[in-house]
N, C-alpha and C. Protein backbone atom coordinates (compact mmCIF):
# COMPACT_ATOMS: atom_id res chain seq x y z
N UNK A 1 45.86 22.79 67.11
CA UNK A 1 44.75 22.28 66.33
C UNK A 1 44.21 21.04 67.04
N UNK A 2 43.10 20.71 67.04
CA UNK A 2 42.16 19.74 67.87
C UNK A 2 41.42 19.08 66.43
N UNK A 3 41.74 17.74 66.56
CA UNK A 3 40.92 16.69 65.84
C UNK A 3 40.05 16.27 66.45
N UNK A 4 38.66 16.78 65.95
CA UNK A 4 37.73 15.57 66.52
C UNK A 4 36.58 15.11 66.01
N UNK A 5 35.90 14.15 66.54
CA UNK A 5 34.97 12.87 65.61
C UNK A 5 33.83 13.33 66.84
N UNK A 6 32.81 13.74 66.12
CA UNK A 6 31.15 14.09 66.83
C UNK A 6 30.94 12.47 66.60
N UNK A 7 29.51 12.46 67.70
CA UNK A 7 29.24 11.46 67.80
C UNK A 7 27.72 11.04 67.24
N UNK A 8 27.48 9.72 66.57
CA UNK A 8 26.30 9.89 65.84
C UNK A 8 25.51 10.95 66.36
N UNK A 9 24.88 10.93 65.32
CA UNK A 9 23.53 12.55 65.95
C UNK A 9 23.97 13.54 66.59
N UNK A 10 25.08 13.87 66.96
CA UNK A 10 25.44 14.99 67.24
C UNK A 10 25.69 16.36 66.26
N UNK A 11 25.09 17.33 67.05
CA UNK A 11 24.94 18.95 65.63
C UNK A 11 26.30 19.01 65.93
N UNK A 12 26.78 19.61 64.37
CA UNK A 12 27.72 20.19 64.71
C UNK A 12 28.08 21.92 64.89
N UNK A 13 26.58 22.36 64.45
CA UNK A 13 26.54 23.98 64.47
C UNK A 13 26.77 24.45 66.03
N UNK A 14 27.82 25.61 65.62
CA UNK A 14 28.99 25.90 66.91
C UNK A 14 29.85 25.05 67.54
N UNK A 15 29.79 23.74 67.00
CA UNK A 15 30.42 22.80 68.44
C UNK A 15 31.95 23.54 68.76
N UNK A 16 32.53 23.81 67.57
CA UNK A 16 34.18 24.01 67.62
C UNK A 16 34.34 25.79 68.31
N UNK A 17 33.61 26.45 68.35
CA UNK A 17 33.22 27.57 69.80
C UNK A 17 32.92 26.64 71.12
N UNK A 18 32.15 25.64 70.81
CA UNK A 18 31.54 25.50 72.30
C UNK A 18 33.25 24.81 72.88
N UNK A 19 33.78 24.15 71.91
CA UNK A 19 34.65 23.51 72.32
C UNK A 19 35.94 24.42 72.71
N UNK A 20 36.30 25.17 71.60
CA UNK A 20 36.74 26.31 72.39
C UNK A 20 36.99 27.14 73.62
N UNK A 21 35.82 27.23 73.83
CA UNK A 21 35.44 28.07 75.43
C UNK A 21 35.60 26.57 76.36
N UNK A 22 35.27 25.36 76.18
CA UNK A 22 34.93 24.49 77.08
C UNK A 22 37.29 24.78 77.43
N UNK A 23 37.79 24.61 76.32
CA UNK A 23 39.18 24.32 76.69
C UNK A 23 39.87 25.84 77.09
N UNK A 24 39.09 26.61 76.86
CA UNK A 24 39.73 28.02 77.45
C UNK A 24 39.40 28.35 79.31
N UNK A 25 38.34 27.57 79.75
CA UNK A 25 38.10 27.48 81.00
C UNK A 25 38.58 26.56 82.11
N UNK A 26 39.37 25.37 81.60
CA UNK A 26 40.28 24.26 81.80
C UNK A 26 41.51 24.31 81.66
N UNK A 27 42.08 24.68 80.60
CA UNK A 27 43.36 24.60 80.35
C UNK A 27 43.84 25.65 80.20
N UNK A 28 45.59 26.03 80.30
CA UNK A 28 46.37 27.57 80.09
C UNK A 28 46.07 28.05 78.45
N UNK A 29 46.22 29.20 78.61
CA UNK A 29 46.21 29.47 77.02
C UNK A 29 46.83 28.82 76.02
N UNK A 30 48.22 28.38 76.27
CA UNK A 30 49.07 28.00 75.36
C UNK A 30 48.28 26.70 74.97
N UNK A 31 47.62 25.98 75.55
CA UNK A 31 47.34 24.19 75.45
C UNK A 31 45.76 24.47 74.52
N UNK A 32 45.29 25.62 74.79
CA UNK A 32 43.68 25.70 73.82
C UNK A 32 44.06 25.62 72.21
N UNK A 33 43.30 24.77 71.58
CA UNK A 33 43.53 24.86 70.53
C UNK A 33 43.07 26.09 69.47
N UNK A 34 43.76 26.57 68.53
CA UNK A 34 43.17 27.93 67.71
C UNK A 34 42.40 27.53 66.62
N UNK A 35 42.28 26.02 65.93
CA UNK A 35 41.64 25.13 65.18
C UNK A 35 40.76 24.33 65.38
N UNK A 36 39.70 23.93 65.37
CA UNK A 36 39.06 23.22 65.40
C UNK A 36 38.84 22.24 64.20
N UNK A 37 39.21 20.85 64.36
CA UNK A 37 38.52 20.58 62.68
C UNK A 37 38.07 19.02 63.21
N UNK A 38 36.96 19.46 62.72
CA UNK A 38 35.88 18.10 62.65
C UNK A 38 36.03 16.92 61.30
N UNK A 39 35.99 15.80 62.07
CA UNK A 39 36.45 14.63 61.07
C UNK A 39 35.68 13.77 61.09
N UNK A 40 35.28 13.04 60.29
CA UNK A 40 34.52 11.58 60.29
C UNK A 40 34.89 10.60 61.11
N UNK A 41 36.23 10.40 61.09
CA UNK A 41 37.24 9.44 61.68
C UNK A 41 38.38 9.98 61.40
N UNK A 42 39.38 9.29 62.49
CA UNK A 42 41.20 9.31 62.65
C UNK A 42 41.88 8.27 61.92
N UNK A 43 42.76 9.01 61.25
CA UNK A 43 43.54 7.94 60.65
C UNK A 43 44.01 6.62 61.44
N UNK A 44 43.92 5.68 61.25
CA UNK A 44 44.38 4.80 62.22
C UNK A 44 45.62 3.72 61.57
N UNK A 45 46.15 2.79 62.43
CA UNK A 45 46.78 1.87 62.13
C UNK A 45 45.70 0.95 61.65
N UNK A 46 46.78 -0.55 61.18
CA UNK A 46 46.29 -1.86 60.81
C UNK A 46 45.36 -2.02 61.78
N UNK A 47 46.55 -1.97 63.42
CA UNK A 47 46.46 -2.29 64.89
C UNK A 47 45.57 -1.48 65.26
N UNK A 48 45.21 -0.56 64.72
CA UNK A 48 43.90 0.71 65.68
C UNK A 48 44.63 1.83 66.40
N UNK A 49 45.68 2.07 66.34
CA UNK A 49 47.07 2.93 66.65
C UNK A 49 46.61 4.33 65.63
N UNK A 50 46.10 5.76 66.86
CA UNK A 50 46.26 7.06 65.92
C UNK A 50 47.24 7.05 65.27
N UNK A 51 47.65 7.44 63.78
CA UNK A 51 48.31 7.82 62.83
C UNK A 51 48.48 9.31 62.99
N UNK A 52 49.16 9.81 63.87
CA UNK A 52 49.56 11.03 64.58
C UNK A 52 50.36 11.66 63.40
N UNK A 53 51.12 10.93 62.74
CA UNK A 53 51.95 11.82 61.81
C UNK A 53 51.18 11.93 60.66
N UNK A 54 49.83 10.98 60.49
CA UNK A 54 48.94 11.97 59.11
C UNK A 54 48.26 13.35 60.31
N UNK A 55 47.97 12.94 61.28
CA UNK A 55 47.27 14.54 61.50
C UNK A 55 48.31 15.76 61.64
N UNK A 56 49.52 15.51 61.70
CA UNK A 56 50.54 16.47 61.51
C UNK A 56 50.92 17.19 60.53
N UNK A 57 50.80 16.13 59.20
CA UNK A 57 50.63 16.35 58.16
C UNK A 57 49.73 17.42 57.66
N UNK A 58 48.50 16.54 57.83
CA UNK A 58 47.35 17.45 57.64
C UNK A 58 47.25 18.99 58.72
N UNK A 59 47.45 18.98 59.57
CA UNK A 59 47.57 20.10 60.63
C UNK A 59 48.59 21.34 60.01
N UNK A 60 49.75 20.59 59.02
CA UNK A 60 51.06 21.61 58.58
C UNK A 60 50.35 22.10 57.48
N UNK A 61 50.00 20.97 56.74
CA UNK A 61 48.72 21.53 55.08
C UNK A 61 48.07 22.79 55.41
N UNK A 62 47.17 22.64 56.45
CA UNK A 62 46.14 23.65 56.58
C UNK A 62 46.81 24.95 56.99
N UNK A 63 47.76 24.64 58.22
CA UNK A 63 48.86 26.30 58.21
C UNK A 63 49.20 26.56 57.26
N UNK A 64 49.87 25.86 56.31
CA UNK A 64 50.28 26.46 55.34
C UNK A 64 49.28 27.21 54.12
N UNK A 65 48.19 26.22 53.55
CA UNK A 65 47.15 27.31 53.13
C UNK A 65 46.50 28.76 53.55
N UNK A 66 46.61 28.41 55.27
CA UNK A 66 46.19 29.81 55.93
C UNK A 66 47.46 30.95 55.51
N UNK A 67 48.21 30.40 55.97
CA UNK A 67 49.45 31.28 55.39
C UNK A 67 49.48 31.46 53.66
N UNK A 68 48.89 31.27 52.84
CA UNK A 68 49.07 31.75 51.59
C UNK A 68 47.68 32.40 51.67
N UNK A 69 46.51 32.23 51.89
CA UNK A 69 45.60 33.54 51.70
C UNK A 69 45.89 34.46 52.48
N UNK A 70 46.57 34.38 53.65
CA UNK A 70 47.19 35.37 54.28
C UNK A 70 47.91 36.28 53.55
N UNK A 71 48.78 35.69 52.74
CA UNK A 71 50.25 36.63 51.97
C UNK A 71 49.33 37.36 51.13
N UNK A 72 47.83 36.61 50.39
CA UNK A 72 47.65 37.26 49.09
C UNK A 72 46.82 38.72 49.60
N UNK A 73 46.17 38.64 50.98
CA UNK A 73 45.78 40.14 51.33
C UNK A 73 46.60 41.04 51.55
């Protein structure tokens, strides 16, 4: 999963395809992300330090919802 913050005025229609393909032409398969999710901002510290373990958090949340509409089909 890939967190990321568009930048003022930037569309976001397709970005998380464009971004997609941009990391499927760069990097091995395993390292492309299968998520895309667009955020306002990153959790941060006091200090300005990513808060890596809320996006983990949030990253496990969202598998896990995928995985329950999954079960209910």
């Amino acid at each position: 999963m890939a967190f990321v913050v568009l930048r003022p005025g930037k569309d976001r229609d397709g970005f998380e395809e464009r971004l997609k393909a941009f990391a499927r032409e760069r990097l091995a398969g395993f390292e492309c992300p299968e998520w895309v999710l667009v955020v306002k901002e990153l959790p941060k510290t006091s200090t300005g330090k990513i808060l890596k373990v809320e996006l983990r958090n949030t990253a496990k949340k969202l598998a896990e919802e995928e995985d329950s509409v999954k079960a209910k089909l």
